[in-house]
N, C-alpha and C. Protein backbone atom coordinates (compact mmCIF):
# COMPACT_ATOMS: atom_id res chain seq x y z
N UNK A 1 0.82 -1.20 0.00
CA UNK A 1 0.00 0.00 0.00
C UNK A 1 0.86 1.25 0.00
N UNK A 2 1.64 1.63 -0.74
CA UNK A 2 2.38 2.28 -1.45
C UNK A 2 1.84 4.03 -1.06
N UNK A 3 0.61 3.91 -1.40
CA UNK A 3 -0.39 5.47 -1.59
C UNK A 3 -1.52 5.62 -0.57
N UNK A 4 -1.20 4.90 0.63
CA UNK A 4 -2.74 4.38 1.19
C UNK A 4 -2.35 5.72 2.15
N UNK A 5 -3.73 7.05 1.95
CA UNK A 5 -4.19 8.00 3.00
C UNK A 5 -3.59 8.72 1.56
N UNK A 6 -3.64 8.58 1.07
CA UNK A 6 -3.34 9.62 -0.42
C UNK A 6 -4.10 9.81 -1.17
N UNK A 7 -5.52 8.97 -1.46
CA UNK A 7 -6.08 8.81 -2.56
C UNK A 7 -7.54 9.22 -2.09
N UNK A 8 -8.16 9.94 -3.01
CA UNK A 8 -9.25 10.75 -2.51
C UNK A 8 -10.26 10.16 -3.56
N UNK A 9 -11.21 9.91 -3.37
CA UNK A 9 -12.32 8.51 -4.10
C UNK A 9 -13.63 9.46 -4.33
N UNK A 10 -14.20 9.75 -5.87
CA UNK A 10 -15.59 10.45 -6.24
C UNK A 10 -16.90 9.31 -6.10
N UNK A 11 -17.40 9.85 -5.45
CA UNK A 11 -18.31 9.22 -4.98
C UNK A 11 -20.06 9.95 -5.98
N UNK A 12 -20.54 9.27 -7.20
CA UNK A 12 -21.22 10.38 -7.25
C UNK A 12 -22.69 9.56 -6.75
N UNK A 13 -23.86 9.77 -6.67
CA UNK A 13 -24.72 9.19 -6.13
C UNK A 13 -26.61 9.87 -6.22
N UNK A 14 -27.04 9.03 -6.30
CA UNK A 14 -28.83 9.70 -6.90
C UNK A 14 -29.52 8.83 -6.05
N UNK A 15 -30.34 9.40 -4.86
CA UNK A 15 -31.21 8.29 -3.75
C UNK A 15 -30.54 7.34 -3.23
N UNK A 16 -28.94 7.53 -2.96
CA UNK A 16 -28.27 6.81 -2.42
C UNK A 16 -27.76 5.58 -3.45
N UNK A 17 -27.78 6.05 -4.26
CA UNK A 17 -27.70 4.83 -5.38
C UNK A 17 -26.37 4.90 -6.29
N UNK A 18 -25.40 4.67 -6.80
CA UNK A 18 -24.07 5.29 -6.98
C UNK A 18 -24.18 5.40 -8.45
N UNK A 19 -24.19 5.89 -9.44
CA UNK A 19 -24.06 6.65 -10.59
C UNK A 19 -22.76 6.32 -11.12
N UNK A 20 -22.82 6.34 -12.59
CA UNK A 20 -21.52 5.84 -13.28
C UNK A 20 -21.38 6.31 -14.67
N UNK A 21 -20.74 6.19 -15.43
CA UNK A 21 -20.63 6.41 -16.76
C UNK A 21 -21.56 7.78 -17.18
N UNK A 22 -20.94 8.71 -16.21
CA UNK A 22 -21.04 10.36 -16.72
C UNK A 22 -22.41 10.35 -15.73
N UNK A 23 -22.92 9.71 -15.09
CA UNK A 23 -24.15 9.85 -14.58
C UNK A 23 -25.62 8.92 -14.95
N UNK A 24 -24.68 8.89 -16.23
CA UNK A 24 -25.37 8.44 -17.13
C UNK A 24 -26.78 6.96 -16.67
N UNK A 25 -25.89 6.11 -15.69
CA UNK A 25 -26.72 4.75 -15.68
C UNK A 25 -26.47 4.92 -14.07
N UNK A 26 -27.66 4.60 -13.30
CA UNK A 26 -27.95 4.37 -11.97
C UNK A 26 -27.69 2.74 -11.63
N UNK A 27 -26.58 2.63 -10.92
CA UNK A 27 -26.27 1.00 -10.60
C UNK A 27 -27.65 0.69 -9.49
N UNK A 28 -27.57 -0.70 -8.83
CA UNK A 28 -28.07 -1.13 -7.62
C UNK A 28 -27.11 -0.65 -6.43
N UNK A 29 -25.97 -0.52 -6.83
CA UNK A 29 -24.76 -0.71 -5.62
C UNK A 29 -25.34 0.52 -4.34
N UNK A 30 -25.19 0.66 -3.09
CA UNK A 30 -25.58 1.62 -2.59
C UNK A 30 -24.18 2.38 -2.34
N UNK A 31 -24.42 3.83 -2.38
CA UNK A 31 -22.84 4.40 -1.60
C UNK A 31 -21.88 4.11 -0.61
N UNK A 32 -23.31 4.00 0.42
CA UNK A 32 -22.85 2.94 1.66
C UNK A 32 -22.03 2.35 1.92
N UNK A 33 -22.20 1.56 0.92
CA UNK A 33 -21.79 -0.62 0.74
C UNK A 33 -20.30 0.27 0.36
N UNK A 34 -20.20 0.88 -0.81
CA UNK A 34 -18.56 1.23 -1.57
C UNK A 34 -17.94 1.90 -0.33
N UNK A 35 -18.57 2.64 0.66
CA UNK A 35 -17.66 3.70 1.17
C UNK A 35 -16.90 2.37 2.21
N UNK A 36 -17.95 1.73 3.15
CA UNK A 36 -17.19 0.73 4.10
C UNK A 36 -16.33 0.03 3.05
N UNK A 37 -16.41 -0.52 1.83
CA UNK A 37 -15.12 -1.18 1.32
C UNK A 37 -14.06 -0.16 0.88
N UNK A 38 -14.18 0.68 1.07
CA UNK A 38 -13.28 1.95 1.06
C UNK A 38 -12.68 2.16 2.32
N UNK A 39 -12.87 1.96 3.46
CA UNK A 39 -11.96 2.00 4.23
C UNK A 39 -10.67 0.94 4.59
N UNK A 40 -11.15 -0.03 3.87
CA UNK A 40 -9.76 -1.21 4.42
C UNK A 40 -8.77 -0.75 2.96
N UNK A 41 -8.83 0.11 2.06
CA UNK A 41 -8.21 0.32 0.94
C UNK A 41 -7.19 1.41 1.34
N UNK A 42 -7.57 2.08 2.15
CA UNK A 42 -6.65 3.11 2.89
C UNK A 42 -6.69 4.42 2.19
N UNK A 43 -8.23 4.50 1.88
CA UNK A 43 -8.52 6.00 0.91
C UNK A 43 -8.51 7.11 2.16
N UNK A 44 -7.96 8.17 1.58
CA UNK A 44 -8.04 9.22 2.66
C UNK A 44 -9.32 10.13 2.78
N UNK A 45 -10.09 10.40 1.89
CA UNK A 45 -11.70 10.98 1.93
C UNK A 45 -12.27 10.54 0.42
N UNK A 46 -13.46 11.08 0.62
CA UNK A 46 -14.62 10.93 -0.50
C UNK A 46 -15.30 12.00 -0.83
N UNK A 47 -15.24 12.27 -2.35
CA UNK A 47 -15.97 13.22 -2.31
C UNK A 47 -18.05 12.82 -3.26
N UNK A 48 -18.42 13.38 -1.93
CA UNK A 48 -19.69 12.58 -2.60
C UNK A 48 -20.41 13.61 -3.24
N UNK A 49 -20.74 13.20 -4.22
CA UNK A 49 -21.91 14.15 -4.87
C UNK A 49 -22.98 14.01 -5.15
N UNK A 50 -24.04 14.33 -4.53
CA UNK A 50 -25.49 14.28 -4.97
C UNK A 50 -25.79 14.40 -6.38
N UNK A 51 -25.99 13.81 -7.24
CA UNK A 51 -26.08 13.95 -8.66
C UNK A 51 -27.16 14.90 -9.16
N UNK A 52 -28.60 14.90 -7.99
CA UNK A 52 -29.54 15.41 -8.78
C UNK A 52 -29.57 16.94 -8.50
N UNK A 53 -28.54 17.11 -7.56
CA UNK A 53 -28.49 18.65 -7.22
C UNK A 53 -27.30 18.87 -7.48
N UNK A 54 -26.53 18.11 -7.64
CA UNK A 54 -24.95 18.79 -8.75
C UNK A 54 -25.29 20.30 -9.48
N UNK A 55 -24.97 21.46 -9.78
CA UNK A 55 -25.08 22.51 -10.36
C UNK A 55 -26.64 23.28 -10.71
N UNK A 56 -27.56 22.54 -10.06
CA UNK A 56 -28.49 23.25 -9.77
C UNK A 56 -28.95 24.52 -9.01
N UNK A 57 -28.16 24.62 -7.91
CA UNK A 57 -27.96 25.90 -7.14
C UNK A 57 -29.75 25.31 -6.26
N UNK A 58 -29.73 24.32 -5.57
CA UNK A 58 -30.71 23.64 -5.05
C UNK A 58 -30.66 23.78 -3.76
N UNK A 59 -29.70 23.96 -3.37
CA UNK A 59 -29.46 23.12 -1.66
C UNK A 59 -28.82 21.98 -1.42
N UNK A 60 -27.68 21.75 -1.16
CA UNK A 60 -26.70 20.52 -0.50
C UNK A 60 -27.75 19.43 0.21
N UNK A 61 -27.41 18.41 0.13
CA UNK A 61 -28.20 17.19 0.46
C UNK A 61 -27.75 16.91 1.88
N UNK A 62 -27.67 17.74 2.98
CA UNK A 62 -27.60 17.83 3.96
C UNK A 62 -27.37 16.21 5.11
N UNK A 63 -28.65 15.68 4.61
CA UNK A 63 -28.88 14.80 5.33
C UNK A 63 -28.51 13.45 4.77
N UNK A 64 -28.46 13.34 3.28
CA UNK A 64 -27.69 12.02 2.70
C UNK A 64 -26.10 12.56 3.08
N UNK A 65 -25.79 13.37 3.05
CA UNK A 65 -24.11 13.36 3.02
C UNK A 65 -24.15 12.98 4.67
N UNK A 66 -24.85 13.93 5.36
CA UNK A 66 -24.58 13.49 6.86
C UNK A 66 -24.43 11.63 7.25
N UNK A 67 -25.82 11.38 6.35
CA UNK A 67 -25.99 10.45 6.43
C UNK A 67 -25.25 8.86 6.30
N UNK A 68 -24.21 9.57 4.95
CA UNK A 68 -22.88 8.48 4.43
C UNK A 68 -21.58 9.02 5.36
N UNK A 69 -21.86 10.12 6.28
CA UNK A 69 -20.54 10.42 7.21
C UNK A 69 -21.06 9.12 7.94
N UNK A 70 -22.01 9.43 8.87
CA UNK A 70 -22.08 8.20 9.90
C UNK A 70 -22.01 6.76 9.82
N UNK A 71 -21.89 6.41 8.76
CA UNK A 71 -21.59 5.00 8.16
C UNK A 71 -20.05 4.93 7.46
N UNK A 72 -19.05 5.74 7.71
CA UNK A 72 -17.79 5.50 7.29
C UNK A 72 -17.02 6.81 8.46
N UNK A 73 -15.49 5.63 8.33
CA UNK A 73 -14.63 5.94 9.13
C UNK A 73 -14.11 7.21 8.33
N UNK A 74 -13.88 7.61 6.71
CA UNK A 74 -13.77 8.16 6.28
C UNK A 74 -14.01 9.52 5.87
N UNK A 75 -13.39 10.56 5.68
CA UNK A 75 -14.14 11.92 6.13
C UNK A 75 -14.83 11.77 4.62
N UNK A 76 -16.00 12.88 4.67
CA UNK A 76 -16.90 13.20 3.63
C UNK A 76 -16.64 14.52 2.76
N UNK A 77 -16.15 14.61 1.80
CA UNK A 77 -16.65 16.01 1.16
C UNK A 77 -17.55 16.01 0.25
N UNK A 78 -18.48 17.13 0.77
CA UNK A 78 -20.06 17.46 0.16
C UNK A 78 -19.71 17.97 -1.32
N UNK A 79 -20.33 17.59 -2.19
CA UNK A 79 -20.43 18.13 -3.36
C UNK A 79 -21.63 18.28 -3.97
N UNK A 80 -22.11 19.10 -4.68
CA UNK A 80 -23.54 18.88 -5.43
C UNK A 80 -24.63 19.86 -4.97
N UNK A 81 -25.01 21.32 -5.28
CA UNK A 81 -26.43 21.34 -4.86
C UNK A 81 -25.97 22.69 -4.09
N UNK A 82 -24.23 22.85 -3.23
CA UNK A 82 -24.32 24.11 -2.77
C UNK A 82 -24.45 25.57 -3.19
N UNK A 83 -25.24 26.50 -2.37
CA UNK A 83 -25.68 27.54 -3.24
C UNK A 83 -25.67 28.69 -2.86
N UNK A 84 -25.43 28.91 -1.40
CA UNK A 84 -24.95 30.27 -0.40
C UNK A 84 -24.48 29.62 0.61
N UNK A 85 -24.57 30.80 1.46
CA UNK A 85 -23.77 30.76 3.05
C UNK A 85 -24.70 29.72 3.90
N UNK A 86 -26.23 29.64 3.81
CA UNK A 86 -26.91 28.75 4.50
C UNK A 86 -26.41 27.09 4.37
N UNK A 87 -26.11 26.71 2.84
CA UNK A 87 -25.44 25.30 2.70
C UNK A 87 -24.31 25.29 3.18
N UNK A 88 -23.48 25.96 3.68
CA UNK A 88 -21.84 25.78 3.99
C UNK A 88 -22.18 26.28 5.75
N UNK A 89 -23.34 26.54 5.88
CA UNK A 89 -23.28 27.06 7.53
C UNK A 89 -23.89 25.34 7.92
N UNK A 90 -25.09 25.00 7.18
CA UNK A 90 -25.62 23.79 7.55
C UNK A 90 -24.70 22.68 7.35
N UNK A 91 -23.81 22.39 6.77
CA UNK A 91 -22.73 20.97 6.25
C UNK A 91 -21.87 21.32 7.83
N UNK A 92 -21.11 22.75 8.07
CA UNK A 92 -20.39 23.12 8.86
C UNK A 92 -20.76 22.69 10.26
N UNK A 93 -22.20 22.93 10.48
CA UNK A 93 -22.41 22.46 11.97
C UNK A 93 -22.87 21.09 12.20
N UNK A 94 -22.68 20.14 11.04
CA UNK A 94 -22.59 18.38 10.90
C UNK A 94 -21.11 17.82 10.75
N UNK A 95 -20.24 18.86 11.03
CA UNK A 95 -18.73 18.40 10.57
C UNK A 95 -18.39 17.68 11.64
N UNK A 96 -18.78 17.73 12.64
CA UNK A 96 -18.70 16.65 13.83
C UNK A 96 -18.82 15.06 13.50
N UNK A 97 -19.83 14.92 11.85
CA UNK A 97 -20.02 13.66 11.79
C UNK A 97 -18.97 13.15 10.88
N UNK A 98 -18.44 13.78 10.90
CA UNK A 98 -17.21 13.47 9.61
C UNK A 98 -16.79 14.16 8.23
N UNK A 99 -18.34 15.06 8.09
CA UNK A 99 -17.91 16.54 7.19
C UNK A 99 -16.86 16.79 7.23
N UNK A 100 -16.21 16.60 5.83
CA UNK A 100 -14.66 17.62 6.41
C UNK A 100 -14.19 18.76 5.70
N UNK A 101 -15.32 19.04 4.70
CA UNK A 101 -15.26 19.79 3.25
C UNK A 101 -16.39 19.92 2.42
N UNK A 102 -15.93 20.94 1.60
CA UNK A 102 -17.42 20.92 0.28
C UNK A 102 -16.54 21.89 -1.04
N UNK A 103 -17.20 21.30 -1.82
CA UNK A 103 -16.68 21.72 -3.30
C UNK A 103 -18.20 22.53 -4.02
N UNK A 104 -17.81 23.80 -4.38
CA UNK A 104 -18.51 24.19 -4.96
C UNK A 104 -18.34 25.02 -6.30
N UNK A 105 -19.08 25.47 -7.01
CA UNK A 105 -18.67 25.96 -8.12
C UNK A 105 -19.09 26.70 -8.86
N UNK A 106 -20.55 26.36 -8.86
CA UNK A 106 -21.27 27.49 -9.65
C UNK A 106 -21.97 28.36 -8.92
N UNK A 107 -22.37 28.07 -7.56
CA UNK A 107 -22.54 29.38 -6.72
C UNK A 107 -21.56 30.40 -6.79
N UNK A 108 -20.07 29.99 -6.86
CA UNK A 108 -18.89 31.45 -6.63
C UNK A 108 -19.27 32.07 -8.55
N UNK A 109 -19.51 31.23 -9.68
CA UNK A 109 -19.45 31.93 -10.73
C UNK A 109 -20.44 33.09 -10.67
N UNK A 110 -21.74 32.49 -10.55
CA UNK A 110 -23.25 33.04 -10.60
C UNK A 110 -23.11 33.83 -9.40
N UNK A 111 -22.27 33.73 -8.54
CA UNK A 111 -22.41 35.06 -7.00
C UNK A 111 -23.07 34.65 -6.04
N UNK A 112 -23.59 33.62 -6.23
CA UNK A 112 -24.83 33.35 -4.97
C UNK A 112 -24.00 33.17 -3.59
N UNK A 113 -22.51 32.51 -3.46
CA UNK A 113 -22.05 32.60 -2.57
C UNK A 113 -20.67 32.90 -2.69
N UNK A 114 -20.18 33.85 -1.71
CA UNK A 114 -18.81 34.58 -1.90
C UNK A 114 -17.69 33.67 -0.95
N UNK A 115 -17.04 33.44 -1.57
CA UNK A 115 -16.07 32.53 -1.65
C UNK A 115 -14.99 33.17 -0.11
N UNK A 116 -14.70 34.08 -0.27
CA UNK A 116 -14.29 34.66 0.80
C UNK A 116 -14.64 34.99 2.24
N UNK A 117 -16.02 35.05 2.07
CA UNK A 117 -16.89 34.77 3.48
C UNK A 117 -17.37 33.68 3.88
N UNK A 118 -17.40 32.35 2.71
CA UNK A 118 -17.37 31.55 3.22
C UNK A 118 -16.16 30.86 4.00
N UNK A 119 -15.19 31.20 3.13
CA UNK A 119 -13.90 30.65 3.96
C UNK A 119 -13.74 31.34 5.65
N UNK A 120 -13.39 32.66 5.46
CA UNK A 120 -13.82 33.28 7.05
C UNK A 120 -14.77 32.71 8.05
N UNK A 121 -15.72 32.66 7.27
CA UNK A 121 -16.88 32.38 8.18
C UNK A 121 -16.34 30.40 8.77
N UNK A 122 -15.81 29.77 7.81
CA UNK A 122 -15.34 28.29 8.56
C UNK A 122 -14.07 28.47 8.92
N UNK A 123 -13.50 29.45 8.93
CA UNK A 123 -11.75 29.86 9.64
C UNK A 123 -12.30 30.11 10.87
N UNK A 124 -13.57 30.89 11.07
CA UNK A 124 -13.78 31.56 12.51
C UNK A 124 -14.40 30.12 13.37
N UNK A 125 -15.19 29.07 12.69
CA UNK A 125 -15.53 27.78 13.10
C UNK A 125 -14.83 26.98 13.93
């Protein structure tokens, strides 16, 4: 295990269901099931993404991401769906469950959330 705590694993996912080939085809597999076989592999986080709120500017899936923290030893980064300061204040006060991050992208293009107050605002956290 050469790379093990190095390797950071995309997790993308629709009703808990893991997504593949661009999104394209919804497996049976659950996220779940991959993340626990993800920990004896020696991945260092995951980044999960809600597929159906990926770049929608929707709202972060709060409670599925919380939800795949508490079922892995592995930290979580939120992806998918964030859209202001309310999604990065709500992920922030679940980081206890293993939250350890969030990726966002088209909120900083479109303005909806300023990149700089969000960082402050989880520096002051």
């Amino acid at each position: 295990r050469e790379f093990a705590g190095k390797i950071i694993v995309g997790l993308d996912a629709n009703d808990g269901l893991v997504a593949i080939d661009g999104w394209a085809t919804k497996t049976d597999k659950r996220a779940s099931e991959l993340v626990k076989s993800f920990e004896q592999d020696g991945v260092s986080a995951i980044v999960y993404t809600d597929i159906a709120r990926d770049g929608m500017l929707q709202g972060v899936n709060v409670s599925a991401t919380v939800s795949l923290a508490q079922q892995s030893a592995i930290p979580i980064i939120a992806s998918g769906g964030i859209t202001n300061m309310d999604d990065i204040s709500a992920l922030l006060k679940q980081a206890h469950h293993g939250i350890s991050g969030a990726i966002t992208g088209r909120a900083i293009y479109e303005g909806t959330l300023d990149f700089s107050k969000a960082q402050q605002f989880c520096d002051a956290s």
